[in-house]
PDB file of N, CA and C in Angstrom:
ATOM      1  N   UNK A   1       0.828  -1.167   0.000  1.00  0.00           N
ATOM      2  CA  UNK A   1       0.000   0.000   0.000  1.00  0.00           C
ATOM      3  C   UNK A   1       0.882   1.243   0.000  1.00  0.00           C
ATOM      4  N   UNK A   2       0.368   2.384  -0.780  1.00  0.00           N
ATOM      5  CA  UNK A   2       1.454   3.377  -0.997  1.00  0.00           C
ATOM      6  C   UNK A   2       0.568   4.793  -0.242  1.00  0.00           C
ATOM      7  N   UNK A   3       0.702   5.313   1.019  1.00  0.00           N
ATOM      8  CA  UNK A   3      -0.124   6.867   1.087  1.00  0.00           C
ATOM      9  C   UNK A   3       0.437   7.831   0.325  1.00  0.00           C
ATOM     10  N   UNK A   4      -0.203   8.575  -0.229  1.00  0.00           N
ATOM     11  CA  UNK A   4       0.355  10.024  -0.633  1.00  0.00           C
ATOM     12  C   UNK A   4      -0.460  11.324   0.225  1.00  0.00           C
ATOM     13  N   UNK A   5       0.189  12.047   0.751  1.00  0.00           N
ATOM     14  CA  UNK A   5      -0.629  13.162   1.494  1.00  0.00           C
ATOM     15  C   UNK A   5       0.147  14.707   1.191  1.00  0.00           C
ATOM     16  N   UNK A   6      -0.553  15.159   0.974  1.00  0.00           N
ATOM     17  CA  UNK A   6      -0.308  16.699   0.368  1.00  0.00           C
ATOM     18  C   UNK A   6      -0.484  17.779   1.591  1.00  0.00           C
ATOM     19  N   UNK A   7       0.159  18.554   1.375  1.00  0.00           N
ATOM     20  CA  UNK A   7      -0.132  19.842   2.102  1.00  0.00           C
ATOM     21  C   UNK A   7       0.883  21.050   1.819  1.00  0.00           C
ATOM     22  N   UNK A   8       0.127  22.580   2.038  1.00  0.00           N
ATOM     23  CA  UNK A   8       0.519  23.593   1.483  1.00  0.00           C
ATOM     24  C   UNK A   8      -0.552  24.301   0.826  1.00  0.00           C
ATOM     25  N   UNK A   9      -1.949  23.969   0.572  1.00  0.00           N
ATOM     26  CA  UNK A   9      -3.064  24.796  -0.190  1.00  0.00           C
ATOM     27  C   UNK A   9      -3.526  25.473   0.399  1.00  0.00           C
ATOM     28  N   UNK A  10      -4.223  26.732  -0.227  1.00  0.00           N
ATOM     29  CA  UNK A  10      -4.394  27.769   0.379  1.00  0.00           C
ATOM     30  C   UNK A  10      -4.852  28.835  -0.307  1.00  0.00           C
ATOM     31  N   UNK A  11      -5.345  29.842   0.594  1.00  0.00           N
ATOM     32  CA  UNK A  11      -5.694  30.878  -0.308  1.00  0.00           C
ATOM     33  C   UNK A  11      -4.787  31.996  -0.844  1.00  0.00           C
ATOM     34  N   UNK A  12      -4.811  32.511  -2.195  1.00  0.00           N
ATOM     35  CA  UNK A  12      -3.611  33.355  -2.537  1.00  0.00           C
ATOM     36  C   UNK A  12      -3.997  34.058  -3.593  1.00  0.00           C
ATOM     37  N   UNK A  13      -4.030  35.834  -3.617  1.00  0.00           N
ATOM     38  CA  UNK A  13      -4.148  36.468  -4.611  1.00  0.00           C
ATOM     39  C   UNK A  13      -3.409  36.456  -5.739  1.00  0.00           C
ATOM     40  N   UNK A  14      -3.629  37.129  -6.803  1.00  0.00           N
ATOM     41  CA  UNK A  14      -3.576  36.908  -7.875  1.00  0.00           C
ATOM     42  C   UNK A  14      -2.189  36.937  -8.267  1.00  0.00           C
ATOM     43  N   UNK A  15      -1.308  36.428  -8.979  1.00  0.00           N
ATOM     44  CA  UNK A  15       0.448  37.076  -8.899  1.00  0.00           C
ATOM     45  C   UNK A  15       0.945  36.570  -7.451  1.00  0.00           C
ATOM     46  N   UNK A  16       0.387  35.951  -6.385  1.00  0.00           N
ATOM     47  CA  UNK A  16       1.125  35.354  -5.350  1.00  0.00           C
ATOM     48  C   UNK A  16       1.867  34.088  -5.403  1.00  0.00           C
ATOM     49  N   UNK A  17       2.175  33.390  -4.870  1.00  0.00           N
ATOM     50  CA  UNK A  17       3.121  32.436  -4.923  1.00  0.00           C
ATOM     51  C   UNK A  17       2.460  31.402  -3.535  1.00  0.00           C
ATOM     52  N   UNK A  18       2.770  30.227  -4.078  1.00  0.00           N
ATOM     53  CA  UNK A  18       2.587  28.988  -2.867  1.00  0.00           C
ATOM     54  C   UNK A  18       3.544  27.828  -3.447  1.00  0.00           C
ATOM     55  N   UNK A  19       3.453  26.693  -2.208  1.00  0.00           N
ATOM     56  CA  UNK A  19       4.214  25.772  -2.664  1.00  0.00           C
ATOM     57  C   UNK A  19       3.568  24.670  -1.734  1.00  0.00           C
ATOM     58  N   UNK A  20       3.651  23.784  -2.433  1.00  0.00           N
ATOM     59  CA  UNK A  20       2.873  22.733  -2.309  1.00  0.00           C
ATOM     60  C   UNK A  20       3.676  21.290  -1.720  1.00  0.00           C
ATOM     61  N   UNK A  21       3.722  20.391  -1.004  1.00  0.00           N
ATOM     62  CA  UNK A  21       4.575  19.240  -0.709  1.00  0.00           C
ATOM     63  C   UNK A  21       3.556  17.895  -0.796  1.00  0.00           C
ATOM     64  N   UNK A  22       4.271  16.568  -1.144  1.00  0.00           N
ATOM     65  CA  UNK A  22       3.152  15.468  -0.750  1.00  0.00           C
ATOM     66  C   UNK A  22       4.845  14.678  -0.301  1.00  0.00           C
ATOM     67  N   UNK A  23       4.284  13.846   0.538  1.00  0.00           N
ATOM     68  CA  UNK A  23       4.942  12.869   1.345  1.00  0.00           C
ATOM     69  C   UNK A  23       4.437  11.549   1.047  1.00  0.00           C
ATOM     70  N   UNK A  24       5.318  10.573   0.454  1.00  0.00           N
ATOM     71  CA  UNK A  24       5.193   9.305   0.086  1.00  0.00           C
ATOM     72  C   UNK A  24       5.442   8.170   1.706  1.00  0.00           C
ATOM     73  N   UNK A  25       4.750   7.464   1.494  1.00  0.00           N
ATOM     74  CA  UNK A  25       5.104   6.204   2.364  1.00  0.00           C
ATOM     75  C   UNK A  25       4.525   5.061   2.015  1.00  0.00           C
ATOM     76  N   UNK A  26       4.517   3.888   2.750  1.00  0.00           N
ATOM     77  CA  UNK A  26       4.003   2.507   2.581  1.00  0.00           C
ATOM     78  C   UNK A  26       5.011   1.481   2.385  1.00  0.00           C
ATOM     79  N   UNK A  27       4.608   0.397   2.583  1.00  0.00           N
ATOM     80  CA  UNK A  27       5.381  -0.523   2.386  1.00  0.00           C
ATOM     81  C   UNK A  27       5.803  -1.137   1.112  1.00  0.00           C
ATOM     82  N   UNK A  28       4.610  -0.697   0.205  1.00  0.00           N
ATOM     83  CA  UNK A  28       5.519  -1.113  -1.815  1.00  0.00           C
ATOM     84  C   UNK A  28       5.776   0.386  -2.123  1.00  0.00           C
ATOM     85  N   UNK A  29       5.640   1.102  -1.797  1.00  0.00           N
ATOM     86  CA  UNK A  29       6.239   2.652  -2.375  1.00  0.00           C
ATOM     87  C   UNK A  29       7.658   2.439  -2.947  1.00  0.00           C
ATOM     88  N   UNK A  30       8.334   2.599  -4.041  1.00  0.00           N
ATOM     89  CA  UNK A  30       9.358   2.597  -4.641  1.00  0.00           C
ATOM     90  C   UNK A  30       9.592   4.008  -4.864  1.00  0.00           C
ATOM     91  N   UNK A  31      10.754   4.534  -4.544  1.00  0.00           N
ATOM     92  CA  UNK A  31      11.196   5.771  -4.928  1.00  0.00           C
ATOM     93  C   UNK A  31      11.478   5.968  -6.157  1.00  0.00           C
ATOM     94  N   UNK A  32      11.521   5.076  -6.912  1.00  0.00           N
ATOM     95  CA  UNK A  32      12.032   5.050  -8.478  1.00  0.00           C
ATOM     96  C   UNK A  32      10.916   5.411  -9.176  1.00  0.00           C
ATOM     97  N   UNK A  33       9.581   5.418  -8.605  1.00  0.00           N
ATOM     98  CA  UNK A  33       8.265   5.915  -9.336  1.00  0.00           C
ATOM     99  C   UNK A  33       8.452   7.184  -9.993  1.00  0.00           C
ATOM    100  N   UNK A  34       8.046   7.802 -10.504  1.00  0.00           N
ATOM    101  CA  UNK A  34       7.747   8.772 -11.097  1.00  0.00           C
ATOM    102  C   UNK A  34       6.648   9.338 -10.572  1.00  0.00           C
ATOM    103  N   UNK A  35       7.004  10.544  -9.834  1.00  0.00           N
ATOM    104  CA  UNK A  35       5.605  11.321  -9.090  1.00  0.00           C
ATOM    105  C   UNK A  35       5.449  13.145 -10.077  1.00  0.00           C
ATOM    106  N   UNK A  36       4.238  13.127  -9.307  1.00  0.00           N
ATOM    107  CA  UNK A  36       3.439  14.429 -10.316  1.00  0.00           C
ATOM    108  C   UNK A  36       2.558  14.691  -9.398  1.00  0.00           C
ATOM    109  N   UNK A  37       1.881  16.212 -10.009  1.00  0.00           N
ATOM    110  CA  UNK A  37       1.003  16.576  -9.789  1.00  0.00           C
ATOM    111  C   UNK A  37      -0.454  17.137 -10.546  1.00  0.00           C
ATOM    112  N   UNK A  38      -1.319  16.671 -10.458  1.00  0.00           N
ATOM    113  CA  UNK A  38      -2.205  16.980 -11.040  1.00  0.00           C
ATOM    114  C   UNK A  38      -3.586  17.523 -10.693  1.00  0.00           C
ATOM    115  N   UNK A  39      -4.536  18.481 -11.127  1.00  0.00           N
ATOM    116  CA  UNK A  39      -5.090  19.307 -10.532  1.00  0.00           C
ATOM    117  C   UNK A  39      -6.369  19.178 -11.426  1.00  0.00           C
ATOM    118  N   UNK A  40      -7.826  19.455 -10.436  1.00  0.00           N
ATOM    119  CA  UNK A  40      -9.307  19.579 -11.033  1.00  0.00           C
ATOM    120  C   UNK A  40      -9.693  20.489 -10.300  1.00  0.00           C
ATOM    121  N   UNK A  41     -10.210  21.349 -11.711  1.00  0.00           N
ATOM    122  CA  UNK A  41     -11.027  22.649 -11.242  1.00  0.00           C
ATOM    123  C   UNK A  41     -12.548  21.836 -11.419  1.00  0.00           C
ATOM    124  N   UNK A  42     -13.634  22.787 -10.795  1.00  0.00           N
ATOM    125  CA  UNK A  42     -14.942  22.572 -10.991  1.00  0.00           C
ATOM    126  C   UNK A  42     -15.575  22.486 -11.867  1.00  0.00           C
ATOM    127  N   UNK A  43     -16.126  21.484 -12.422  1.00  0.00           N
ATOM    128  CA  UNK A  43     -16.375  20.771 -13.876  1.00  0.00           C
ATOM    129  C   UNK A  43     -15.820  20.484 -15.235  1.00  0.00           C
ATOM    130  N   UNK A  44     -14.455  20.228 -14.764  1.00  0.00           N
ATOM    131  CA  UNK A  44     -13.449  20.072 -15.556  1.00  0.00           C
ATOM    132  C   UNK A  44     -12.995  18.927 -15.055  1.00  0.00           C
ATOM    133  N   UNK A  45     -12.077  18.328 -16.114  1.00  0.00           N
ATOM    134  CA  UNK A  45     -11.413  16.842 -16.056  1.00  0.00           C
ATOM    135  C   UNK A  45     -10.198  16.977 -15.236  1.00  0.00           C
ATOM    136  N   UNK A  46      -9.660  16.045 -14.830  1.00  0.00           N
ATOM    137  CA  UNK A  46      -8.133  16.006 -13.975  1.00  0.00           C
ATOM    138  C   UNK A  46      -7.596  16.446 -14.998  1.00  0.00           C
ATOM    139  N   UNK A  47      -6.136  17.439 -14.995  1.00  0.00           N
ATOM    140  CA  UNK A  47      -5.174  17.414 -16.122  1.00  0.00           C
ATOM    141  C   UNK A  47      -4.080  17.452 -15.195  1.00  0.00           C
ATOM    142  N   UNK A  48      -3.165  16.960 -15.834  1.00  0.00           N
ATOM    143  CA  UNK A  48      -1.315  16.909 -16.060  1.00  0.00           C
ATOM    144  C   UNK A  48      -0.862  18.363 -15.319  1.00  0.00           C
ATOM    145  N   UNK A  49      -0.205  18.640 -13.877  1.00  0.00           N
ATOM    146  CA  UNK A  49       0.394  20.137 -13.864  1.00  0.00           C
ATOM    147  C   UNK A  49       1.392  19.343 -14.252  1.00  0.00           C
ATOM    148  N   UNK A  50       2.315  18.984 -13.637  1.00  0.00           N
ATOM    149  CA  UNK A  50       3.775  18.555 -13.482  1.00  0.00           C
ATOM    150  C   UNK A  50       4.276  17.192 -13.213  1.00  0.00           C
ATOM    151  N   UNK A  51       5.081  16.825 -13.898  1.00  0.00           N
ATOM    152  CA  UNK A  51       5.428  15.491 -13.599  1.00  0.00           C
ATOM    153  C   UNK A  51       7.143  15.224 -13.693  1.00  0.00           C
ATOM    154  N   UNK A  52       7.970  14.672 -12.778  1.00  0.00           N
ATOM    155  CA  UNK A  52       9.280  14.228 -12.232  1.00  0.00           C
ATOM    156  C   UNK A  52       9.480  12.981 -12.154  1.00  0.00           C
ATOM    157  N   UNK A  53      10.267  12.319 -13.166  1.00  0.00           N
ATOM    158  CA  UNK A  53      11.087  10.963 -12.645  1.00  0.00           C
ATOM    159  C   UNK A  53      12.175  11.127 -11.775  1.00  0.00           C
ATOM    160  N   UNK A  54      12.375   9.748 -11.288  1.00  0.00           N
ATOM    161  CA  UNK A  54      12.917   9.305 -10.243  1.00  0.00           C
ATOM    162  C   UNK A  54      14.636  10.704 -10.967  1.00  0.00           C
ATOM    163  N   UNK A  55      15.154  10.408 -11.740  1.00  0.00           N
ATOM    164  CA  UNK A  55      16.427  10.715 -12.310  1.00  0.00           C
ATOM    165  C   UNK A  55      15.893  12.738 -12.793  1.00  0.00           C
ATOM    166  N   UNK A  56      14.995  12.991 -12.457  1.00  0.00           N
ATOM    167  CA  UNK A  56      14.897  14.321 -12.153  1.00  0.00           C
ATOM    168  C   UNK A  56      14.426  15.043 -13.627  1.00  0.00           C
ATOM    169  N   UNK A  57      14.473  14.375 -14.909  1.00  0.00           N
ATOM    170  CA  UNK A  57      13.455  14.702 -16.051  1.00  0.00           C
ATOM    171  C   UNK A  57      12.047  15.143 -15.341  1.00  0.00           C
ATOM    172  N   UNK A  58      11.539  15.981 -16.128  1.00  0.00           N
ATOM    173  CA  UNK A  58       9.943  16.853 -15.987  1.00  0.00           C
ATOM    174  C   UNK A  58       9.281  17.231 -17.272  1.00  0.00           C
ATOM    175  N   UNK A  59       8.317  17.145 -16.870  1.00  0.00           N
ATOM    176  CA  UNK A  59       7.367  17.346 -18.096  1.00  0.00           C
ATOM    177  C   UNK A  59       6.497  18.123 -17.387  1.00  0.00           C
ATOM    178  N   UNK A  60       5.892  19.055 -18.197  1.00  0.00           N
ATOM    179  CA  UNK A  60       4.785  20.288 -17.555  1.00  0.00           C
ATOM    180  C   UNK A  60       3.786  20.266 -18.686  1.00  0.00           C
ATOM    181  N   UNK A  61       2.581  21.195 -18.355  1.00  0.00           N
ATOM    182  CA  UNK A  61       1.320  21.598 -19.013  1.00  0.00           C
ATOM    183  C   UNK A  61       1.432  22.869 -19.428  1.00  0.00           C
ATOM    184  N   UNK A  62       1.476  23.239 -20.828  1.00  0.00           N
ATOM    185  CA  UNK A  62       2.258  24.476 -21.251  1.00  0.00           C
ATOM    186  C   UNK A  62       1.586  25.745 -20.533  1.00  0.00           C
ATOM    187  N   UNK A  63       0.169  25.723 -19.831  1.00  0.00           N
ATOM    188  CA  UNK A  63      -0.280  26.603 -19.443  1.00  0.00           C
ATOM    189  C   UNK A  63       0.085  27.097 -17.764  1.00  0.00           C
ATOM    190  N   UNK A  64       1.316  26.200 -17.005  1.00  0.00           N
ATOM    191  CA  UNK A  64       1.980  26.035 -16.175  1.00  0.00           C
ATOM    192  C   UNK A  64       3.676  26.541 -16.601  1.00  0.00           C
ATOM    193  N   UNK A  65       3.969  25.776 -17.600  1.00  0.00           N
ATOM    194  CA  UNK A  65       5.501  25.642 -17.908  1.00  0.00           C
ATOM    195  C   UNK A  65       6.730  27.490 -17.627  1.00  0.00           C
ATOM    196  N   UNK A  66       6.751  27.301 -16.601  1.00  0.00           N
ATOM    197  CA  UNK A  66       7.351  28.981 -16.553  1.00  0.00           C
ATOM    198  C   UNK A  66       7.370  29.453 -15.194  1.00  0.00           C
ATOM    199  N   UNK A  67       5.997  29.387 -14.964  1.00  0.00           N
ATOM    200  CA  UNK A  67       5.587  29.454 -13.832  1.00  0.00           C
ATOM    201  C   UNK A  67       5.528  29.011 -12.514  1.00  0.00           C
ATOM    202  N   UNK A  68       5.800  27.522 -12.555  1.00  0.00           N
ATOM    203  CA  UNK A  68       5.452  26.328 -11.757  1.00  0.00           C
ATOM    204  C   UNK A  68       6.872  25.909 -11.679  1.00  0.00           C
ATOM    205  N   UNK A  69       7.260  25.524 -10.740  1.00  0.00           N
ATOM    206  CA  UNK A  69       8.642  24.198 -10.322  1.00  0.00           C
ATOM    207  C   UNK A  69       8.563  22.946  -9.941  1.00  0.00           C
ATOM    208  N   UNK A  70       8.687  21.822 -10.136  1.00  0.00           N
ATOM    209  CA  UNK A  70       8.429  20.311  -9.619  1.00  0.00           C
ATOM    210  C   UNK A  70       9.757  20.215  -9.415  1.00  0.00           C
ATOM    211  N   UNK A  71       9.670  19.726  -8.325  1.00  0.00           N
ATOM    212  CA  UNK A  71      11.474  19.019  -8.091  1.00  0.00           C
ATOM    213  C   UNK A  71      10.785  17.754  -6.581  1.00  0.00           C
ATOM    214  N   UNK A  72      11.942  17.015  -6.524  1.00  0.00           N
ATOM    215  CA  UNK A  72      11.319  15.620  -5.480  1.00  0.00           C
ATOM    216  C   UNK A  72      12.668  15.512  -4.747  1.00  0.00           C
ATOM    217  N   UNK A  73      13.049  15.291  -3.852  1.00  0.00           N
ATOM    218  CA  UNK A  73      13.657  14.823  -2.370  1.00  0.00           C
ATOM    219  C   UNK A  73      13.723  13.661  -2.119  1.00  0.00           C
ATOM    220  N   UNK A  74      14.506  12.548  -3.063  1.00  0.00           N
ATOM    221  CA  UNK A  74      14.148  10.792  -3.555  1.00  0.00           C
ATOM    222  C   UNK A  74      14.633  10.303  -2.160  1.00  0.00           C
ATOM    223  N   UNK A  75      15.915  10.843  -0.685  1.00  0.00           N
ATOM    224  CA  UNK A  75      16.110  10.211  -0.103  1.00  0.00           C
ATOM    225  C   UNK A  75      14.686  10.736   1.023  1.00  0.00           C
ATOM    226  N   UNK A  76      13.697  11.427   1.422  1.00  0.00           N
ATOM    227  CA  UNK A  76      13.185  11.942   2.384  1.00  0.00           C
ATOM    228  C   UNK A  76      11.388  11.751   1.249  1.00  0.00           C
ATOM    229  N   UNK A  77      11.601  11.077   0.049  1.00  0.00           N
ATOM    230  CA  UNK A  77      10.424  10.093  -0.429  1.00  0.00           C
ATOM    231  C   UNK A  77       9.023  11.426  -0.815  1.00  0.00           C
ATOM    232  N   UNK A  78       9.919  12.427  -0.924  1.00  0.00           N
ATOM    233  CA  UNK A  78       8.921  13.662  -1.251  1.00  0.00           C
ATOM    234  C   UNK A  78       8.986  14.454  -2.409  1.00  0.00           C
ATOM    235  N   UNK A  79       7.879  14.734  -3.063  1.00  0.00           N
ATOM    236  CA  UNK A  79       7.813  15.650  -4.277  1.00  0.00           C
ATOM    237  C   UNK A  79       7.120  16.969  -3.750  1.00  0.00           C
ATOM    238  N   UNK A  80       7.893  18.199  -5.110  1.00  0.00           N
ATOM    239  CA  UNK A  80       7.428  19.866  -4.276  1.00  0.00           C
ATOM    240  C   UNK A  80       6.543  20.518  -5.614  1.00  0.00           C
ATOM    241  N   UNK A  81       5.866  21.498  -5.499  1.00  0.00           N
ATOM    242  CA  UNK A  81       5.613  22.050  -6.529  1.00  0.00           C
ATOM    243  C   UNK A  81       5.636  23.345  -6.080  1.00  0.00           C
ATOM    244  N   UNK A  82       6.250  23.874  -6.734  1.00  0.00           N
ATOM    245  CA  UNK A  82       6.591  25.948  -6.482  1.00  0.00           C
ATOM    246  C   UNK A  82       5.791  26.274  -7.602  1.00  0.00           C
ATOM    247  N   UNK A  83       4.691  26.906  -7.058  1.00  0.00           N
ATOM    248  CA  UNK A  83       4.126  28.113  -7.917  1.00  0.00           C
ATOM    249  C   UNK A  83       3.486  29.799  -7.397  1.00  0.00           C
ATOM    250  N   UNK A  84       4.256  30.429  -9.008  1.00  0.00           N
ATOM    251  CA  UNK A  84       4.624  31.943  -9.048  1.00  0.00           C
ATOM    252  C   UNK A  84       3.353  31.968  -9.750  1.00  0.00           C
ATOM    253  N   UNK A  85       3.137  33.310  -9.507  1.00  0.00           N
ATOM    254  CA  UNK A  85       2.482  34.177 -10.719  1.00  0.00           C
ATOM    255  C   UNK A  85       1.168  33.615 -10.632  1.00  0.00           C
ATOM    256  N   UNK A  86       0.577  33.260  -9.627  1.00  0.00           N
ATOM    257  CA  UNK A  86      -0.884  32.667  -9.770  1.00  0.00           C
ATOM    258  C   UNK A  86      -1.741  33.135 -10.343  1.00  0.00           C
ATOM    259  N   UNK A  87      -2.478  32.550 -10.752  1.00  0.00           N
ATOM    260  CA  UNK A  87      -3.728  33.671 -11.671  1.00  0.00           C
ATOM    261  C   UNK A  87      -5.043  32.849 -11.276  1.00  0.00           C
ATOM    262  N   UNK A  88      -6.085  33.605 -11.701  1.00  0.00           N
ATOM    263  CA  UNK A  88      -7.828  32.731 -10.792  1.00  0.00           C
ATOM    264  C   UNK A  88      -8.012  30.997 -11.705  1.00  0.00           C
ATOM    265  N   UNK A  89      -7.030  31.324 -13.182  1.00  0.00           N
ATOM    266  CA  UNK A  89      -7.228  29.847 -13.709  1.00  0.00           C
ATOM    267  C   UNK A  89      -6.717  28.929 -13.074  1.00  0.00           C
ATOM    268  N   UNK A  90      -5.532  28.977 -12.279  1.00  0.00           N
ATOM    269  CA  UNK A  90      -5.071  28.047 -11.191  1.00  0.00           C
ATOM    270  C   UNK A  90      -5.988  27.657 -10.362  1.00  0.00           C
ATOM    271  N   UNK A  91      -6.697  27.673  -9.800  1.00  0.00           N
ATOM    272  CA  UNK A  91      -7.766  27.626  -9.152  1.00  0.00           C
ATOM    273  C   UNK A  91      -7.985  25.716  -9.027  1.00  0.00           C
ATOM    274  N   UNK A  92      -8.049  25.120  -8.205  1.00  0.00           N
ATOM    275  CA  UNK A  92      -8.325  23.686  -8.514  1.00  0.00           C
ATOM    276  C   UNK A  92      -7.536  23.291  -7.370  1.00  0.00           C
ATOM    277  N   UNK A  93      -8.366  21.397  -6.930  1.00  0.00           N
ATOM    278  CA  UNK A  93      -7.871  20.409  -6.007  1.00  0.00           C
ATOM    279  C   UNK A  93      -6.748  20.183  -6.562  1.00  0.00           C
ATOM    280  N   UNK A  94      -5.444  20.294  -5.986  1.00  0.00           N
ATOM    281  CA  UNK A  94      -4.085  19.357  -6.151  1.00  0.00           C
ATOM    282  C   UNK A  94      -4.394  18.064  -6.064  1.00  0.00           C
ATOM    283  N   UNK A  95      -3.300  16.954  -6.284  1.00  0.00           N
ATOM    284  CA  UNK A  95      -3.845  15.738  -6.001  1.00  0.00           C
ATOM    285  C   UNK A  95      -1.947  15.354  -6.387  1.00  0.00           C
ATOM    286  N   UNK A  96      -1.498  14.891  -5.688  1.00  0.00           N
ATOM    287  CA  UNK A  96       0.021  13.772  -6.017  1.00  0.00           C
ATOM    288  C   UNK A  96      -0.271  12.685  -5.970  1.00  0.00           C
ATOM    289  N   UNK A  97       0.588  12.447  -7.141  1.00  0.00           N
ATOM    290  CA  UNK A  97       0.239  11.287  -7.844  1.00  0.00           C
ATOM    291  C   UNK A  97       1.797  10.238  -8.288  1.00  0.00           C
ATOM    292  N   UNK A  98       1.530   8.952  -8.080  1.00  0.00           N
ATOM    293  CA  UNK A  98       2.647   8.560  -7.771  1.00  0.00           C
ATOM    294  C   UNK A  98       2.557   6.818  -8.271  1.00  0.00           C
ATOM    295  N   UNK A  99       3.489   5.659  -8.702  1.00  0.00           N
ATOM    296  CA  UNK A  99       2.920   4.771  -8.857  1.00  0.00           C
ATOM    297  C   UNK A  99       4.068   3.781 -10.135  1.00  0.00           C
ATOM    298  N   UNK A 100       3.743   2.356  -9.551  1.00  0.00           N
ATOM    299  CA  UNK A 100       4.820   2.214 -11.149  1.00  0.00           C
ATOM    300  C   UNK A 100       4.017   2.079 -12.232  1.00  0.00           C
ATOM    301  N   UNK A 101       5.098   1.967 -13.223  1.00  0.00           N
ATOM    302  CA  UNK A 101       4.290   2.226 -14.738  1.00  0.00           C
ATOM    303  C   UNK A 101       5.638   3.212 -15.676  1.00  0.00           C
ATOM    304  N   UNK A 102       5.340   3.321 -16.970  1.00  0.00           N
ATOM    305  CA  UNK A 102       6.169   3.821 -17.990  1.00  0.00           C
ATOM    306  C   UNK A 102       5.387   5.180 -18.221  1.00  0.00           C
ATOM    307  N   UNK A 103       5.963   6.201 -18.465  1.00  0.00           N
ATOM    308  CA  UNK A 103       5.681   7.199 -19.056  1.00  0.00           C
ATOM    309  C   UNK A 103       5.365   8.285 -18.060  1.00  0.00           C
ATOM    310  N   UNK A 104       4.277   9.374 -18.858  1.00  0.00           N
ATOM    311  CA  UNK A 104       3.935  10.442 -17.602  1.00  0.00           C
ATOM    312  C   UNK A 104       3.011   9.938 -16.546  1.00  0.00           C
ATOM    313  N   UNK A 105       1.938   8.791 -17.042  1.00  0.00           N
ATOM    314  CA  UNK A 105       1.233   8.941 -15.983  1.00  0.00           C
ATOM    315  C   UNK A 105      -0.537   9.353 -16.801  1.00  0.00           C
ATOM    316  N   UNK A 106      -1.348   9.537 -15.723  1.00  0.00           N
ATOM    317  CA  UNK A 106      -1.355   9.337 -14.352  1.00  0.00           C
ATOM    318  C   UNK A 106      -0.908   7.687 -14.010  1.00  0.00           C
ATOM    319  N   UNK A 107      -0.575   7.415 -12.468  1.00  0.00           N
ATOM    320  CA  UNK A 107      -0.013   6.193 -12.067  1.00  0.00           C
ATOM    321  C   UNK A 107      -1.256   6.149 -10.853  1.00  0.00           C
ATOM    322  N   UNK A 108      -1.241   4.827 -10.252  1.00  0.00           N
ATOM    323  CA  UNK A 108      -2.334   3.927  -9.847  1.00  0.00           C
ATOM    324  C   UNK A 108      -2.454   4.510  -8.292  1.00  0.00           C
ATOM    325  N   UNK A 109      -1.609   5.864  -7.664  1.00  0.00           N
ATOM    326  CA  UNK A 109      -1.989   5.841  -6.109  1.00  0.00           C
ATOM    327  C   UNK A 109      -1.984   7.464  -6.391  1.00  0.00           C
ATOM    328  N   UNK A 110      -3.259   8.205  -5.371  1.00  0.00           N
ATOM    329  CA  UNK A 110      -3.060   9.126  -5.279  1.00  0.00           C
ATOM    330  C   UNK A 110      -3.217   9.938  -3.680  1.00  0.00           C
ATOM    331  N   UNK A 111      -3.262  11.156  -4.000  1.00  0.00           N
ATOM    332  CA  UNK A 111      -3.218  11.095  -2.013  1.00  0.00           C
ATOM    333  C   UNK A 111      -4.515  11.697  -2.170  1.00  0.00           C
ATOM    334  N   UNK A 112      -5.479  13.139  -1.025  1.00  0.00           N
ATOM    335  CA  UNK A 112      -6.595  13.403  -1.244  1.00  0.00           C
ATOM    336  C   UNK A 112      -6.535  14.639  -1.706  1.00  0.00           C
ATOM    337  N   UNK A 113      -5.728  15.400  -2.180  1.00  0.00           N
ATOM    338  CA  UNK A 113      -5.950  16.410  -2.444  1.00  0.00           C
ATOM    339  C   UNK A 113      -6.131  17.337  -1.593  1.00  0.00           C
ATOM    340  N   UNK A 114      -5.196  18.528  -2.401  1.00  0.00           N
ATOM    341  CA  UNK A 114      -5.769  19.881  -1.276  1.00  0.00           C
ATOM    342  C   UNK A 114      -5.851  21.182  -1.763  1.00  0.00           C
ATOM    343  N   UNK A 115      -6.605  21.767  -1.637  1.00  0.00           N
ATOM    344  CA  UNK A 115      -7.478  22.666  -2.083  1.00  0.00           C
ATOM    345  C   UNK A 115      -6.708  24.738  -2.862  1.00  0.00           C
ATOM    346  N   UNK A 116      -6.332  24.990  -3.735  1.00  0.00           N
ATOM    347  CA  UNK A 116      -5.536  26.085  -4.134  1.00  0.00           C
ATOM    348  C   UNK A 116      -6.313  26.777  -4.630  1.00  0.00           C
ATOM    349  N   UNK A 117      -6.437  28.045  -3.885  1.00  0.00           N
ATOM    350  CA  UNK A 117      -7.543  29.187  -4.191  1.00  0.00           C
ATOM    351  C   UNK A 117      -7.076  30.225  -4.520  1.00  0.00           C
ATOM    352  N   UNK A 118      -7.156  31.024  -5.742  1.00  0.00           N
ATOM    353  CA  UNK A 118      -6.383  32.169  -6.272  1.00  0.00           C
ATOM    354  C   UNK A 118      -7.452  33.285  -6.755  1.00  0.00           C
ATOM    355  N   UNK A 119      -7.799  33.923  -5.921  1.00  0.00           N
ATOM    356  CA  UNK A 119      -8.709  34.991  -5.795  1.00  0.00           C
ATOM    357  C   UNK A 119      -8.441  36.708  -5.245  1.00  0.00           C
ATOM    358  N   UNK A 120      -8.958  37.621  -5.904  1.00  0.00           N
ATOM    359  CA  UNK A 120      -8.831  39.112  -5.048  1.00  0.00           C
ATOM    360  C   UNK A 120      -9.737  38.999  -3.811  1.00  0.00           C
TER     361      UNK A 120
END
């Protein structure tokens, strides 16, 4: 069983900055996974923010790519996401996402999400 648990969401005006953490554990958790983050606004589908292999390659969502940082902490089993420049489209549940498998993802464990509010 693998937990993922997030924290860091919050409320933040427009052009502010937050940063986000999820903490891996369990007993099949492999650090070699490839973790990400991915985010749902209100009546919209999950999409792709950011995603990090184990060896530190990333892939982003061009409407993120600039803005946003993913980087992971492979001995302390944690992935980060830094984001600048918020705007109200940011708006949406986080969710880390984590799991084996080839490619970006999404992968088979996620944690519950937590909540990023970008409002005046």
């Amino acid at each position: 069983q693998v937990q993922l648990v997030e924290s860091g969401g919050g409320l933040v005006q427009p052009g502010g900055s937050l940063s986000l953490s999820c903490a891996a554990s369990g007993s099949i958790f492999n650090r070699i996974y490839t973790m990400g983050w991915y985010r749902q606004a209100p009546g919209k589908q999950r999409e792709l923010v950011a995603v990090i292999t184990y060896g530190g390659v990333t892939n982003y969502a061009g409407s993120v790519k600039g803005r946003f940082t993913i980087s992971r902490d492979n001995a302390k089993n944690m992935v980060y996401l830094q984001m600048n420049s918020l705007q109200p489209e940011d708006t949406a549940v986080y969710y880390c996402n984590t799991g084996p498998g080839r490619g970006w993802g999404p992968f088979g464990y996620w944690g519950q999400g937590t909540q990023v509010t970008v409002s005046s």
